[in-house]
N, C-alpha and C. Protein backbone atom coordinates (compact mmCIF):
# COMPACT_ATOMS: atom_id res chain seq x y z
N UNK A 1 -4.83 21.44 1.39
CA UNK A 1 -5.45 20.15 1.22
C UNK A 1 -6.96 20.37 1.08
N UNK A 2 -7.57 20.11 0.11
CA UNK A 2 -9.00 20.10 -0.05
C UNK A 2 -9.40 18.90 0.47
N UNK A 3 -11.30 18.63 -0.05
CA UNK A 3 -12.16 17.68 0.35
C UNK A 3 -11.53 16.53 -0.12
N UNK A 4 -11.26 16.67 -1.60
CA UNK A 4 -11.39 15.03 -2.33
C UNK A 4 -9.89 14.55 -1.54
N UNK A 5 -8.83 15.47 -1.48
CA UNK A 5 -7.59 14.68 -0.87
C UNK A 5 -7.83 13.84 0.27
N UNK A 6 -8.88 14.56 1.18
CA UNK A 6 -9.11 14.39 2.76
C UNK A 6 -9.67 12.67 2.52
N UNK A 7 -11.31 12.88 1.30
CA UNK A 7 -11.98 11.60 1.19
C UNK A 7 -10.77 10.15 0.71
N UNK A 8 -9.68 10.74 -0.70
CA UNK A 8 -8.60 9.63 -0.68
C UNK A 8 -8.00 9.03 0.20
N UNK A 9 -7.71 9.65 1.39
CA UNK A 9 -6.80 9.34 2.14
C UNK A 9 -7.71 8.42 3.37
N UNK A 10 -9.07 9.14 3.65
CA UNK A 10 -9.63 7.63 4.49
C UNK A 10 -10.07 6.83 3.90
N UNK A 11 -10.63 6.86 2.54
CA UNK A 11 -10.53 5.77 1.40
C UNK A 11 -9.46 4.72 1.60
N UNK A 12 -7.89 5.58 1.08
CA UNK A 12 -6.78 4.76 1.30
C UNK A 12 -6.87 3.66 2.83
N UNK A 13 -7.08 4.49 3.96
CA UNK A 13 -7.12 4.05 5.03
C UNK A 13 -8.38 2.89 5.57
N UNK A 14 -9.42 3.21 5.14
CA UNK A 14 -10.65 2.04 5.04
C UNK A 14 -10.22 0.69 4.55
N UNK A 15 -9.63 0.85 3.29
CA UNK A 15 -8.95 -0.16 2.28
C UNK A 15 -8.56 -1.10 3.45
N UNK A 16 -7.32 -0.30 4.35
CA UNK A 16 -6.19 -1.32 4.90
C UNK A 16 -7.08 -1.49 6.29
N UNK A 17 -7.85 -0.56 6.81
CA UNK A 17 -8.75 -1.39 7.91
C UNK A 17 -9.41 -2.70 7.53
N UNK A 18 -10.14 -2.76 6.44
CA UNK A 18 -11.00 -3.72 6.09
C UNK A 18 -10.04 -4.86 5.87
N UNK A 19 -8.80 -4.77 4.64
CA UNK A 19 -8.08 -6.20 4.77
C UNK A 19 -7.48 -6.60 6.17
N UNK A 20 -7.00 -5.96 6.96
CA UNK A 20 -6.77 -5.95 8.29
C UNK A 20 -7.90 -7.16 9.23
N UNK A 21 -9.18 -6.61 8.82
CA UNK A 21 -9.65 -7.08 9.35
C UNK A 21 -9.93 -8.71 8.81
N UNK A 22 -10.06 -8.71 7.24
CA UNK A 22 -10.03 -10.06 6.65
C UNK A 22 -8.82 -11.12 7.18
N UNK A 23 -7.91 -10.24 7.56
CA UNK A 23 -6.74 -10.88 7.57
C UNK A 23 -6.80 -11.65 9.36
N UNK A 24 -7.39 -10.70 10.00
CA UNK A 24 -7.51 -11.54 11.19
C UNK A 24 -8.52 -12.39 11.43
N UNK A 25 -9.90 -12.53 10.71
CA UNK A 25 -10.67 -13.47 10.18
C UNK A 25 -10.56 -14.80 9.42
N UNK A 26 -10.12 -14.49 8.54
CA UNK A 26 -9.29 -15.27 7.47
C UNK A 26 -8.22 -15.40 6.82
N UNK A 27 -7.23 -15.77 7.42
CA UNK A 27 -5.96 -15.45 7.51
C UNK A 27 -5.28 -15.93 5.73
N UNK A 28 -5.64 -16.83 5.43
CA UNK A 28 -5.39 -17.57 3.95
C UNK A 28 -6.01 -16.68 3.03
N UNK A 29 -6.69 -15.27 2.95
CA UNK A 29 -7.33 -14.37 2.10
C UNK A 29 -6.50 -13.22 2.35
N UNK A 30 -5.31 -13.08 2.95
CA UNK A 30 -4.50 -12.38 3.13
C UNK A 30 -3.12 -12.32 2.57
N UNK A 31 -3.36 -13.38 1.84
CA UNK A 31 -1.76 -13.78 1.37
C UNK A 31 -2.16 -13.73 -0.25
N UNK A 32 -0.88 -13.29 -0.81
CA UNK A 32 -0.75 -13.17 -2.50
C UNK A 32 0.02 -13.70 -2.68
N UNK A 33 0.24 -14.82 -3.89
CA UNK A 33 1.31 -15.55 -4.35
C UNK A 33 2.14 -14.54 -5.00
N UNK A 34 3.44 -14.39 -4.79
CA UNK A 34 4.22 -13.76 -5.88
C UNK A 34 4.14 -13.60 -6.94
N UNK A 35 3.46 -14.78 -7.33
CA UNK A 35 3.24 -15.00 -8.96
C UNK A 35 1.68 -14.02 -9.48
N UNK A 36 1.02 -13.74 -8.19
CA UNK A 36 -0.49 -13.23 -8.69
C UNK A 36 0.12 -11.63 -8.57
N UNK A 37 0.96 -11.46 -7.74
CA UNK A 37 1.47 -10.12 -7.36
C UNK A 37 0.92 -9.37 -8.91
N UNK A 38 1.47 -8.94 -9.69
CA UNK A 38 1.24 -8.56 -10.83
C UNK A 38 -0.16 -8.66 -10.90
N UNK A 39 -0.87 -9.18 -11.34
CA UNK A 39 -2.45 -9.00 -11.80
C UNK A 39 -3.20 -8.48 -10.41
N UNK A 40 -2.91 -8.47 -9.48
CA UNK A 40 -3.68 -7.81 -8.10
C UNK A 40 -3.08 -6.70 -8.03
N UNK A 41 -2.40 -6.22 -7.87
CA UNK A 41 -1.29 -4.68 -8.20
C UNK A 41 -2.45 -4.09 -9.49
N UNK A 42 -2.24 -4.81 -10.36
CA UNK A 42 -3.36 -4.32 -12.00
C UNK A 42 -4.67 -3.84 -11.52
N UNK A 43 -5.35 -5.10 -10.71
CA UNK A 43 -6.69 -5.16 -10.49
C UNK A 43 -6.76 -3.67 -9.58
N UNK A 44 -5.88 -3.30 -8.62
CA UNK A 44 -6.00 -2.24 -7.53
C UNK A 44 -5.70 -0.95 -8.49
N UNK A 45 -4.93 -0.95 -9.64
CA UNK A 45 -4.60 0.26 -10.41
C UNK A 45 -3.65 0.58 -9.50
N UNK A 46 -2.16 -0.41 -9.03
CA UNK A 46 -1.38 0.39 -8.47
C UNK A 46 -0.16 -0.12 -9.58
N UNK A 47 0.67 0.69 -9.42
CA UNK A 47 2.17 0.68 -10.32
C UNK A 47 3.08 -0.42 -9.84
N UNK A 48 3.14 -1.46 -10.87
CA UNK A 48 4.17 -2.49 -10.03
C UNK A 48 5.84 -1.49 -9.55
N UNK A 49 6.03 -0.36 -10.53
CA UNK A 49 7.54 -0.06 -9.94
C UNK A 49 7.23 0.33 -8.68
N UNK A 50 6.45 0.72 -8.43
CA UNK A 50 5.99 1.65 -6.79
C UNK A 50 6.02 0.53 -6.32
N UNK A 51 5.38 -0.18 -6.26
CA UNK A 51 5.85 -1.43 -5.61
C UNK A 51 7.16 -2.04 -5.09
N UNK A 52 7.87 -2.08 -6.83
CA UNK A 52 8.79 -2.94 -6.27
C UNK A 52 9.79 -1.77 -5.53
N UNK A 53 10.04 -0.42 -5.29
CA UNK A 53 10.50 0.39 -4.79
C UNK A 53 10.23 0.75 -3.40
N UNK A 54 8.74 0.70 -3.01
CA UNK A 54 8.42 0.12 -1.30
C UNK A 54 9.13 -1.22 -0.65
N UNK A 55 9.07 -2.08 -1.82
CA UNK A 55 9.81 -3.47 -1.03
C UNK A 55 11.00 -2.84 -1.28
N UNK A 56 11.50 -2.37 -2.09
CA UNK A 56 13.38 -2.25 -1.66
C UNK A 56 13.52 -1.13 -0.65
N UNK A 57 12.31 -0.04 -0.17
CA UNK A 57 12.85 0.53 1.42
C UNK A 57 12.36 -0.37 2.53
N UNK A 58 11.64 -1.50 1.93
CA UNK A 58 11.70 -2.37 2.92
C UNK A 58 10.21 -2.38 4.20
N UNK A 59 9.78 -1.51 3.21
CA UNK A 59 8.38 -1.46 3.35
C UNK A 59 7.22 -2.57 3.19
N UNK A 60 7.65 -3.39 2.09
CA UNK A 60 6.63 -4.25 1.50
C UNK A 60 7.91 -5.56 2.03
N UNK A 61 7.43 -6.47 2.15
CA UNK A 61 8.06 -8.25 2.83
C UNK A 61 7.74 -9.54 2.01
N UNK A 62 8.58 -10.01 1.65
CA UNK A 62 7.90 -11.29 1.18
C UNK A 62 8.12 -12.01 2.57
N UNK A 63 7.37 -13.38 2.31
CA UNK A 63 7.40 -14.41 3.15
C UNK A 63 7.37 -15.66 2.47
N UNK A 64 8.33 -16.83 2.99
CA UNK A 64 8.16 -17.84 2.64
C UNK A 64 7.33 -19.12 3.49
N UNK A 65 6.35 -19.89 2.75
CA UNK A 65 5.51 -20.68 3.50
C UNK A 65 6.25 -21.64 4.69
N UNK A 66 5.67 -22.21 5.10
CA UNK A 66 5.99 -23.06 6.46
C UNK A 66 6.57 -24.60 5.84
N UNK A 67 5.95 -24.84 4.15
CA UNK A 67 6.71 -26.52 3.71
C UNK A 67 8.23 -25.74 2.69
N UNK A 68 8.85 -27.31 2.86
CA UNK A 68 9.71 -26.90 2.15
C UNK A 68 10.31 -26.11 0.40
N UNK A 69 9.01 -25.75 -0.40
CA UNK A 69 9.13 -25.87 -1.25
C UNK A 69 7.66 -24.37 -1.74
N UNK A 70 7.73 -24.47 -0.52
CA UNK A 70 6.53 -23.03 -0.35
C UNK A 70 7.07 -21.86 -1.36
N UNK A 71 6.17 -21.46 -1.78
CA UNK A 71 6.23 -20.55 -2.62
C UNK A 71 6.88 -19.07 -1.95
N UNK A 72 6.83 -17.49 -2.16
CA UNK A 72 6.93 -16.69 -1.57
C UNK A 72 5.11 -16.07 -1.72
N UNK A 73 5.38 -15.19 -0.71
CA UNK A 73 3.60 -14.66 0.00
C UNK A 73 4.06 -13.24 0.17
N UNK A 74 3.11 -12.74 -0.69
CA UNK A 74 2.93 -11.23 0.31
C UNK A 74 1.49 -10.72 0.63
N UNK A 75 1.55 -10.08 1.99
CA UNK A 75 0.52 -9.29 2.65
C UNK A 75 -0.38 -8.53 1.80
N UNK A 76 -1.31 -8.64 1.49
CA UNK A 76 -2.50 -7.67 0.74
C UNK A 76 -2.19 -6.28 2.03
N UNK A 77 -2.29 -6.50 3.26
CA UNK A 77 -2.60 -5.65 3.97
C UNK A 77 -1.53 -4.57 4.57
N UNK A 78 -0.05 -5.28 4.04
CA UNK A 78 1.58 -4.83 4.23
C UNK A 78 1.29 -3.71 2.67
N UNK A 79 0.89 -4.37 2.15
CA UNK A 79 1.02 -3.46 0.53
C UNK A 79 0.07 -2.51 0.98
N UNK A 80 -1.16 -2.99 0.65
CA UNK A 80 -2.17 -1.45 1.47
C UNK A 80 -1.71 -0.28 1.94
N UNK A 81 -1.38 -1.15 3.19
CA UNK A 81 -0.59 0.16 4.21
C UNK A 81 0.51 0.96 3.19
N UNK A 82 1.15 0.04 3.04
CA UNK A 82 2.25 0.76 2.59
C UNK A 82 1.96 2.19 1.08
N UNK A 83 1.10 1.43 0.31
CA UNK A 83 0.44 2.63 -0.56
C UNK A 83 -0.12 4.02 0.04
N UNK A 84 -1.16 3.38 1.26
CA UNK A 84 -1.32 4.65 1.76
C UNK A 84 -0.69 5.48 2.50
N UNK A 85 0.28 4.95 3.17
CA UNK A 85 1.31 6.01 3.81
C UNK A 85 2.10 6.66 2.72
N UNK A 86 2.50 6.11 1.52
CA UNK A 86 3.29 6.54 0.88
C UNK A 86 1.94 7.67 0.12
N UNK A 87 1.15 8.04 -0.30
CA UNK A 87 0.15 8.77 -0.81
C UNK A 87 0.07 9.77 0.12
N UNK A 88 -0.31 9.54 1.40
CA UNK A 88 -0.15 10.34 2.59
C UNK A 88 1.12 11.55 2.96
N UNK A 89 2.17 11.19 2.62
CA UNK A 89 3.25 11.16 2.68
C UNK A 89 3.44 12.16 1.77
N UNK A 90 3.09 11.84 0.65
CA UNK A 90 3.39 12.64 -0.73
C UNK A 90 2.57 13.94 -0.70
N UNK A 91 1.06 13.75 -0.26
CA UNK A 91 0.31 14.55 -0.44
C UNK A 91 0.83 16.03 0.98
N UNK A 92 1.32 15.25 1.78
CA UNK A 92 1.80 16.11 2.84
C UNK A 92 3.08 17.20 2.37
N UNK A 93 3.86 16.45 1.75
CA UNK A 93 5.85 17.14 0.90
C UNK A 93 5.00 18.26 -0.04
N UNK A 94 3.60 17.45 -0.92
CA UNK A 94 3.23 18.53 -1.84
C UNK A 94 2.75 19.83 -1.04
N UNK A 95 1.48 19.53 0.12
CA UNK A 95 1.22 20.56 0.29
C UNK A 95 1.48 21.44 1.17
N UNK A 96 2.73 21.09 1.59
CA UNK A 96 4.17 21.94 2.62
C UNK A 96 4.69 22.89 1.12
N UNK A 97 5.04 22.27 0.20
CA UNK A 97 5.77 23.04 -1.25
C UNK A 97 4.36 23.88 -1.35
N UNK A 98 3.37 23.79 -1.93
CA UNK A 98 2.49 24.87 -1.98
C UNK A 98 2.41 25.71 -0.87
N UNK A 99 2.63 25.30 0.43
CA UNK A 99 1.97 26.84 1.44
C UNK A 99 3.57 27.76 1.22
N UNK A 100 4.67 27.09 1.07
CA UNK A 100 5.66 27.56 1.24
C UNK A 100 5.85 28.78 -0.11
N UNK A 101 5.22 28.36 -1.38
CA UNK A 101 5.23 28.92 -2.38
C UNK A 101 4.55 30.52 -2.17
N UNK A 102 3.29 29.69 -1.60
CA UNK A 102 2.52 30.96 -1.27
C UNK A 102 2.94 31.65 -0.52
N UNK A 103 3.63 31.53 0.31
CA UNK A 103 4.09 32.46 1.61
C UNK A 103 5.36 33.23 0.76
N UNK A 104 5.88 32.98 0.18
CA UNK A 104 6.86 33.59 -0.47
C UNK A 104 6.32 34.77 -1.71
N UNK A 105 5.01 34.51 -2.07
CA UNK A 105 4.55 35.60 -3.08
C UNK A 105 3.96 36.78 -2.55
């Protein structure tokens, strides 16, 4: 694991502190309409399939509002997280396969 991985990953992690924190401040700046899902996913440069593949392990949640007719909501700060563990995650499988490579040459 080099520098720049080390800087992505509290990058990644700053990200979900900071909405974290919006979210317990301002709780209505925390929520994404389903329908914006798509263009905020764009705006972040993340992959809607990664997406929709965190919500099917059940990682990512919708929610439905409190009236009858409420739209569905998801967490800016459920998605966050969930990107960066999954980056975390990845970067860890990769660089277990590299030491392992090396140890074998």
């Amino acid at each position: 694991m080099d520098i720049i991985d080390i800087g992505g990953i509290i990058a990644d992690f700053v990200r979900v502190g900071y909405n974290a924190a919006v979210k317990d401040y301002d709780p209505p700046q925390d929520k994404l309409r389903q329908s914006e899902v798509k263009k905020w996913l764009k705006f972040r440069n993340i992959d809607f399939k990664a997406f929709k593949d965190l919500e099917k392990k059940g990682l990512i949640h919708a929610r439905k509002g409190g009236a009858a007719n409420s739209p569905l909501y998801y967490s800016k700060v459920e998605i966050q997280k969930a990107f960066a563990t999954m980056r975390l995650n990845r970067l860890m499988i990769t660089n277990e396969l590299n030491y392992e490579r090396r140890k074998d040459d």
